[in-house]
Protein backbone atom coordinates (compact mmCIF):
# COMPACT_ATOMS: atom_id res chain seq x y z
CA UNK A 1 212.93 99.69 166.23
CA UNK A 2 211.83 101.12 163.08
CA UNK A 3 213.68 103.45 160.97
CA UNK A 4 211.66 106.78 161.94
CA UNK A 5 211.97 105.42 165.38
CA UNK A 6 215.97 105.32 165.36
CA UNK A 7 216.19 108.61 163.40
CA UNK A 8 214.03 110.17 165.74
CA UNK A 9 216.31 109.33 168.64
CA UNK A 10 219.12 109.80 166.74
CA UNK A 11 218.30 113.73 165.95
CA UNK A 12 217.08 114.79 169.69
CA UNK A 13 220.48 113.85 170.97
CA UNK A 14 222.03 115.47 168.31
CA UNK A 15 219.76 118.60 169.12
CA UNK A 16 220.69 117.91 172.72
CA UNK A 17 224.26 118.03 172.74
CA UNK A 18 224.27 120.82 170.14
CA UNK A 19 222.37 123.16 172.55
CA UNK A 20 224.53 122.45 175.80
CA UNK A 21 227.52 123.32 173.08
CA UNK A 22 226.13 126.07 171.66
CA UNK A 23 224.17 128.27 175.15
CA UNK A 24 224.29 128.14 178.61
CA UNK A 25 221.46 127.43 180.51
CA UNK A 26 223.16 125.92 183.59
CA UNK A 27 221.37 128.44 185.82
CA UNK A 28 222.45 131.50 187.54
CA UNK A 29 223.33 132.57 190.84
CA UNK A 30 223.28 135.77 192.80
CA UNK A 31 224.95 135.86 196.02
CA UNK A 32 225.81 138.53 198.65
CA UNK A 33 228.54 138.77 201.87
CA UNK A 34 227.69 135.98 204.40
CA UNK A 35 225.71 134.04 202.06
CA UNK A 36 224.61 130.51 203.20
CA UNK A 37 224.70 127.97 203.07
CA UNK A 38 228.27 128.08 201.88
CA UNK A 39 229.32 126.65 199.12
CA UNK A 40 226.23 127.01 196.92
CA UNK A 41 226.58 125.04 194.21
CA UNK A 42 225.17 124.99 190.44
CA UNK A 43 225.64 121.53 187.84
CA UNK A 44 225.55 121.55 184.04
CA UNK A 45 227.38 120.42 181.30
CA UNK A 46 231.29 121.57 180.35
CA UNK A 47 232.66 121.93 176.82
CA UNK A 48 231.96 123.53 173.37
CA UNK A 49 233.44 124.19 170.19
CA UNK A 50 234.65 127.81 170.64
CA UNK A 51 238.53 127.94 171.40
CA UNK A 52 238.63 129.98 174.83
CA UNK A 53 242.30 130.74 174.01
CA UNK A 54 241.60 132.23 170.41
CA UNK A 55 238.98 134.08 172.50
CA UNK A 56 240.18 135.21 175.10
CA UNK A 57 244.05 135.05 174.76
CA UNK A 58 245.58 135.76 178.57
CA UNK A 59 243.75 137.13 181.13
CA UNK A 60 245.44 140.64 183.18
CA UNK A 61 247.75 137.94 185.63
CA UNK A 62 249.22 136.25 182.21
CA UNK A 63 247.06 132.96 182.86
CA UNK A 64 246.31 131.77 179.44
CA UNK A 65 242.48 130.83 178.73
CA UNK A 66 242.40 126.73 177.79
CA UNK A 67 239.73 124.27 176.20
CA UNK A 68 236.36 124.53 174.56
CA UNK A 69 233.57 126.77 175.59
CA UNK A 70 230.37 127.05 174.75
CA UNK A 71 229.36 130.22 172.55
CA UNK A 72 227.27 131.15 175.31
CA UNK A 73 227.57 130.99 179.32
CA UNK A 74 226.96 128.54 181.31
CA UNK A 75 225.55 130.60 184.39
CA UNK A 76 225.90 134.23 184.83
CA UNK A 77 226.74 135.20 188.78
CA UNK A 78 225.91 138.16 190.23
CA UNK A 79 227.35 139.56 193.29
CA UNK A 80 225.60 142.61 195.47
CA UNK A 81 226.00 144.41 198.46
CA UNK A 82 222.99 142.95 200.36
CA UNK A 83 222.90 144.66 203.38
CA UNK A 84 226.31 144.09 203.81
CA UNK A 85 227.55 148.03 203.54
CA UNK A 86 231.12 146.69 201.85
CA UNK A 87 232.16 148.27 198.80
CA UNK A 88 232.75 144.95 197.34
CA UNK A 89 232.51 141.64 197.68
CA UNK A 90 235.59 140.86 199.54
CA UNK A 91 236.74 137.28 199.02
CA UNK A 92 235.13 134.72 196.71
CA UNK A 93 236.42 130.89 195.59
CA UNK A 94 234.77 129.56 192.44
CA UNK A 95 236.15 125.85 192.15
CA UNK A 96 234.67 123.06 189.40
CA UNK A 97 234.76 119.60 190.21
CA UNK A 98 234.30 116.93 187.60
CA UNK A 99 235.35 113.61 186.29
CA UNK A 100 237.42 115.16 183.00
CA UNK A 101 239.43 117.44 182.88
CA UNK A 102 237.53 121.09 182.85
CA UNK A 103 238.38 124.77 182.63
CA UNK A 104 237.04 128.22 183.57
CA UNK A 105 236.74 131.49 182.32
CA UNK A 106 234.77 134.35 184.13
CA UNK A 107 233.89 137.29 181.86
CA UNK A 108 233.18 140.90 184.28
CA UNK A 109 229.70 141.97 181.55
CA UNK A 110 230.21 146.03 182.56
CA UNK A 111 234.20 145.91 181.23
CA UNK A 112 234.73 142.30 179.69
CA UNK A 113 237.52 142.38 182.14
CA UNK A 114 238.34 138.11 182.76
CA UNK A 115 239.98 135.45 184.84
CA UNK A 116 240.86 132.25 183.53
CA UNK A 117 241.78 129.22 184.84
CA UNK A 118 243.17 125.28 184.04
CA UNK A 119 244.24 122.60 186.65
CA UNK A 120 244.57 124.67 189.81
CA UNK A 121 242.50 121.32 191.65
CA UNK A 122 244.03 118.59 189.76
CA UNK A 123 242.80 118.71 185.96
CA UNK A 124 239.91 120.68 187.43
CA UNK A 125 239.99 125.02 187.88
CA UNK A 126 239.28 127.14 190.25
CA UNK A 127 239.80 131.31 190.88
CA UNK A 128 239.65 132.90 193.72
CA UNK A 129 239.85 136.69 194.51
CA UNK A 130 240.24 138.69 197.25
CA UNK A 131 238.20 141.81 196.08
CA UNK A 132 235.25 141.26 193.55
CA UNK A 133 233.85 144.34 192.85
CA UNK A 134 230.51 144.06 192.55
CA UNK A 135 228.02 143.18 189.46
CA UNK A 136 226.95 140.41 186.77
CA UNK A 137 230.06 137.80 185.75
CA UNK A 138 229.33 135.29 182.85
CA UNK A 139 230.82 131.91 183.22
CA UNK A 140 232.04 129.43 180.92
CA UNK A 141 232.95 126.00 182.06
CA UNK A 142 235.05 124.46 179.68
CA UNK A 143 236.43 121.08 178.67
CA UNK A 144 240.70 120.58 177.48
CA UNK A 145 239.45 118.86 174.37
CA UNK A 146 237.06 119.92 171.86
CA UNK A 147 233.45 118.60 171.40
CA UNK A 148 233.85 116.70 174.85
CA UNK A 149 230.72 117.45 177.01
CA UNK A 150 230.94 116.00 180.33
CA UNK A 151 228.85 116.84 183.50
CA UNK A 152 230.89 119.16 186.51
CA UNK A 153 229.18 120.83 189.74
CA UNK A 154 230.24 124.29 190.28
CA UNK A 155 231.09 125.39 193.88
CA UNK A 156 231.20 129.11 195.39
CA UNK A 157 232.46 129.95 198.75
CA UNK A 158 234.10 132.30 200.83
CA UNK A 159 235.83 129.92 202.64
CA UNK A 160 239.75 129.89 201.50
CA UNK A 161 241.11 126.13 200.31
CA UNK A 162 242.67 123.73 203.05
């Protein structure tokens, strides 16, 4: 392989993991009551360089924010009423699942009100609420370590854990 061959190669996946650090992109979701099928489900890739405890701190229940996020979100979830009449969401499960060991932190955009969460499924997150108000939620899926990328598939549901 020549040289301008192997630098070539060498800078797109440098310029590849340097965007999945740096923005989301992992796709976005926008669910209402009843949605199906249930889970949906959304894959990307966790990790980043920006410390989600130095950003975040605690979130209102005390849980401290862990890992390495990505500057910007990897999905953004929105939740309406549908047809649904509620005056909120009612009861939602968000739940990563991945081979490393992965974090979560879900950022409300109207209030920057957030939930965070580390190793509720084995070294793997996951929130669940009983009363999401309604509206547009960023999401960063995080990694423990910094600069560690690794691929996880996101799961929503209204179905509580077994």
């Amino acid at each position: 392989m020549s040289f301008f061959r192997k630098y070539f190669v060498l800078m797109l996946g440098f310029c590849i993991l340097s965007v999945a650090s740096a923005q989301g992109g992992g796709g976005d979701i926008t669910l209402a009551p009843l949605f199906s099928p249930d889970p949906q489900e959304l894959e990307y890739i966790a990790g980043g360089t920006v410390s989600a405890s130095e950003t975040y701190g605690a979130d209102s229940s005390g849980e401290t924010c862990a890992g390495f996020i990505a500057s910007e979100p990897d999905h953004v979830l929105t939740l309406e009423a549908g047809s649904s009449g509620m005056d909120s969401f009612g009861y939602l499960r968000m739940y990563v699942t991945s081979d490393a060991d992965t974090t979560l932190v879900i950022v409300r955009t109207t209030n920057d009100d957030f939930l965070c969460n580390d190793d509720s499924n084995g070294v793997n997150p996951q929130i669940e609420v009983d009363d999401w108000p309604f509206g547009t939620y960023n999401i960063y899926v995080g990694t423990f370590a910094e600069d560690t990328l690794t691929n996880y598939t996101i799961s929503f549901t209204e179905l509580p854990a077994e």
